[in-house]
Protein backbone atom coordinates (compact mmCIF):
# COMPACT_ATOMS: atom_id res chain seq x y z
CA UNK A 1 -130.96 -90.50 16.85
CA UNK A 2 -130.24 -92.96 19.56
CA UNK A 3 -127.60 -93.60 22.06
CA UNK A 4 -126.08 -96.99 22.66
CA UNK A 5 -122.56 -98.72 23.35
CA UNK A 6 -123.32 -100.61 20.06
CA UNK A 7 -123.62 -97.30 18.24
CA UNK A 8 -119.64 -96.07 18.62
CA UNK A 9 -118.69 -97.57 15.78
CA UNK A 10 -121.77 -96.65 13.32
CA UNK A 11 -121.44 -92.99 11.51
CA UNK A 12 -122.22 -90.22 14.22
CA UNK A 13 -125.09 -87.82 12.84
CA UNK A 14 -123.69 -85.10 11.13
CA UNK A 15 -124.65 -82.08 13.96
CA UNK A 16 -122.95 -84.04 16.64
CA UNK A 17 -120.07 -84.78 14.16
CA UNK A 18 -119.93 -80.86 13.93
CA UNK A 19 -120.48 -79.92 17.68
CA UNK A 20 -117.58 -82.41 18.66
CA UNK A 21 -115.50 -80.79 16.35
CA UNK A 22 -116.13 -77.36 17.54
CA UNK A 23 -115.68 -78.10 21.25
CA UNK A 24 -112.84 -80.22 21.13
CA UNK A 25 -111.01 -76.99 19.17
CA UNK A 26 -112.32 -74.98 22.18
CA UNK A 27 -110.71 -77.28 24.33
CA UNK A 28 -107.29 -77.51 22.61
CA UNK A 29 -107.38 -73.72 22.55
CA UNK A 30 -108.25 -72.78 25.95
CA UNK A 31 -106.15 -75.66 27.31
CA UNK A 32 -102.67 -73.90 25.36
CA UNK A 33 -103.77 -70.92 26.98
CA UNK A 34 -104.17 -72.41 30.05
CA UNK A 35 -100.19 -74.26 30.07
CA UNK A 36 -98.88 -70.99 29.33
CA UNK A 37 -100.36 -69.13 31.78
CA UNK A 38 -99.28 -72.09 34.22
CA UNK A 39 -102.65 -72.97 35.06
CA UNK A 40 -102.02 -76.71 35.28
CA UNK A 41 -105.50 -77.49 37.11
CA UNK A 42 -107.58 -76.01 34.25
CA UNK A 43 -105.02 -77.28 31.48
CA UNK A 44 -106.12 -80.60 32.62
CA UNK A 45 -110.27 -79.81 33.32
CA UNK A 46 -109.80 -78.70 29.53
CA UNK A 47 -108.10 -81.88 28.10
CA UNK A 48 -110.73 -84.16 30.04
CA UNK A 49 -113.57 -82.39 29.22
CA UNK A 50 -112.50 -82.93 25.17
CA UNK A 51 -111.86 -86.06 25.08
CA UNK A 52 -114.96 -86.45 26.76
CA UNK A 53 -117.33 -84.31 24.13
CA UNK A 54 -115.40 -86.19 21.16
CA UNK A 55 -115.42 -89.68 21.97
CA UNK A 56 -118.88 -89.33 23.94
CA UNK A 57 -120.54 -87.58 20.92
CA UNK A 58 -119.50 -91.62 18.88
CA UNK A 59 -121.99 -93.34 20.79
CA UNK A 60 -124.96 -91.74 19.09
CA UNK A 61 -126.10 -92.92 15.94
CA UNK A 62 -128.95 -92.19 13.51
CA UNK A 63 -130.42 -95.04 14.07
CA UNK A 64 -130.43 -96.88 10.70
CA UNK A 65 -128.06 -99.71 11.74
């Protein structure tokens, strides 16, 4: 597995695929729970931290290409 700018748009390895997946759910969950218990700081902690773990998680690849 390696990590590399060039790597975002080769297939992510399947257990980062899967662990992306899982926390971006966690996010989307705990950031609806946050906006309706008016907790617009950690709504928005929540969102950013996501998008971070999903689009961060592209830049690894296996290493074949």
């Amino acid at each position: 597995m390696k990590l590399s700018i060039k790597s975002y748009y080769e297939p992510t390895p399947k257990n980062l695929r899967k662990l992306a997946d899982s926390l971006l759910a966690l996010s989307l969950f705990t950031t609806g729970y946050a906006v309706i218990m008016e907790h617009k700081t950690l709504a928005i902690i929540f969102i950013v931290l996501g998008a971070i773990g999903k689009f961060g998680t592209n830049f690894f690849s296996d290493g074949n290409g």
